[in-house]
Every structure is written in structure tokens, then in C-alpha cells.
C-alpha atoms as a PDB file:
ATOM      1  CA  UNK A   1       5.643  -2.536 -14.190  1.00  0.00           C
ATOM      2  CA  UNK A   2       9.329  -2.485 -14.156  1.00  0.00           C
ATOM      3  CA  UNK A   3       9.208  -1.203 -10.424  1.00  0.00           C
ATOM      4  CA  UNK A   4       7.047  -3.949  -9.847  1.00  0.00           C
ATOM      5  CA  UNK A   5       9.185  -6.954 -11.478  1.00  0.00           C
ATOM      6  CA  UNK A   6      12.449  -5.152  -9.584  1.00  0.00           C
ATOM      7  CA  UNK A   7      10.463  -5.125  -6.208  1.00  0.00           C
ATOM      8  CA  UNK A   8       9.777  -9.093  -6.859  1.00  0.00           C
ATOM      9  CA  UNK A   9      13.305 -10.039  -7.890  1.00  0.00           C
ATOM     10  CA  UNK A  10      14.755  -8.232  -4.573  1.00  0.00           C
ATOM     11  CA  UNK A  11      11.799 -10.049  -2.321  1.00  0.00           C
ATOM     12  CA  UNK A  12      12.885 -13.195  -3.699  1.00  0.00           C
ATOM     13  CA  UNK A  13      16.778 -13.289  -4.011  1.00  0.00           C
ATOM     14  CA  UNK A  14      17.045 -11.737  -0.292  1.00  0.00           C
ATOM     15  CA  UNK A  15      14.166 -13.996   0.868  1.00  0.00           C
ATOM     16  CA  UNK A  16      12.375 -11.396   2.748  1.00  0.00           C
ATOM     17  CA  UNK A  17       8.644 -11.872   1.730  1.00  0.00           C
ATOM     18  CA  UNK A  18       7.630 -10.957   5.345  1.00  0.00           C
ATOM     19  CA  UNK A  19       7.671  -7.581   3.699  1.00  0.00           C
ATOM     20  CA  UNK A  20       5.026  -8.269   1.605  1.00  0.00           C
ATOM     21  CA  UNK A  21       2.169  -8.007   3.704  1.00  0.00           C
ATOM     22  CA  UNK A  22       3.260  -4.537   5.023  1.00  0.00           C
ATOM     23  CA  UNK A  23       4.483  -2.977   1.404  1.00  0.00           C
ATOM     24  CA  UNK A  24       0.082  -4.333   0.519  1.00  0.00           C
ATOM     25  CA  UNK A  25      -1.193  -2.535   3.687  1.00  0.00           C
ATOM     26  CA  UNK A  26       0.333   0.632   2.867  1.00  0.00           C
ATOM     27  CA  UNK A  27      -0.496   0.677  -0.721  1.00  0.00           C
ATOM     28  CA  UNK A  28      -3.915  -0.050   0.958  1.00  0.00           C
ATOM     29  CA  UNK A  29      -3.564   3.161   2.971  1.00  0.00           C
ATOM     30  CA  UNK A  30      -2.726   4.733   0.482  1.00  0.00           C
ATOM     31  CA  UNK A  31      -5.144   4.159  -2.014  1.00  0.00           C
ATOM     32  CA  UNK A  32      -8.200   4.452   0.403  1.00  0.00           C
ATOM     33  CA  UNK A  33      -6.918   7.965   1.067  1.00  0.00           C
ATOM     34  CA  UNK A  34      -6.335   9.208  -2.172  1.00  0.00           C
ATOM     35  CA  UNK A  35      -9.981   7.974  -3.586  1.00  0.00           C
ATOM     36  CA  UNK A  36     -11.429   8.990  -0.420  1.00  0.00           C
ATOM     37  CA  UNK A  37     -10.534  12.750  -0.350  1.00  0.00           C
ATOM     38  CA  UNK A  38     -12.828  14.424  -2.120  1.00  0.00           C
ATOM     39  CA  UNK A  39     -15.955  12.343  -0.850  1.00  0.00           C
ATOM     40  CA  UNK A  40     -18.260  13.101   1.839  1.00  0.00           C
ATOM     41  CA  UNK A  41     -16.637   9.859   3.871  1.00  0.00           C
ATOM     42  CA  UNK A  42     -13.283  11.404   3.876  1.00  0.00           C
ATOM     43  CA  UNK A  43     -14.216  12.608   7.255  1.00  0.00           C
ATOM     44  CA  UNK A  44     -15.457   9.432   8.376  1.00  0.00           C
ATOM     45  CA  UNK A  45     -11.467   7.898   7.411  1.00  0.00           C
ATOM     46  CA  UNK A  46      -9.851  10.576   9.110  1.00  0.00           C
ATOM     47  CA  UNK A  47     -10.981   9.667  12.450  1.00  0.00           C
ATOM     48  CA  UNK A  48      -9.943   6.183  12.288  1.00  0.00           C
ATOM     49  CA  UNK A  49      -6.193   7.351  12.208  1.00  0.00           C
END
């Protein structure tokens, strides 16, 4: 949570919250990749990108 309350505190003081919505979309990415490996859609994913 640290990382978290650090990421925050630089968004805010350098007023660059455009980079929210990206940092969100690849945590998305990220997450539907890792929990999708070892299913029987991960093959279904992979063609997307």
C-alpha cells in the first residue's frame, strides 16, 4: 500500500492525473493475463493482441 499512497502523492503534487487512466489499463492487461493463463480462454486472449 505504500507504493500505492507514493504513486498518489507524485500524481497529485506534479498534477499529472492524465496518467491515471493508462497506469489502470495496464494493470488491466496485466491482470487479465496472469488469471487467464492457465485457462482454456488463454488462447482466445492471445489473439486479440
Amino acid at each position: 500500500m505504500d507504493f500505492l499512497k507514493d504513486l498518489w502523492g507524485f500524481l497529485s503534487v506534479r498534477k499529472k492525473f492524465w496518467l491515471l487512466p493508462l497506469i489502470t489499463v495496464l494493470l488491466l492487461f496485466g491482470a487479465l493475463i496472469i488469471f487467464t493463463s492457465g485457462s482454456a480462454v488463454a488462447p482466445f486472449i492471445y489473439t486479440l493482441f
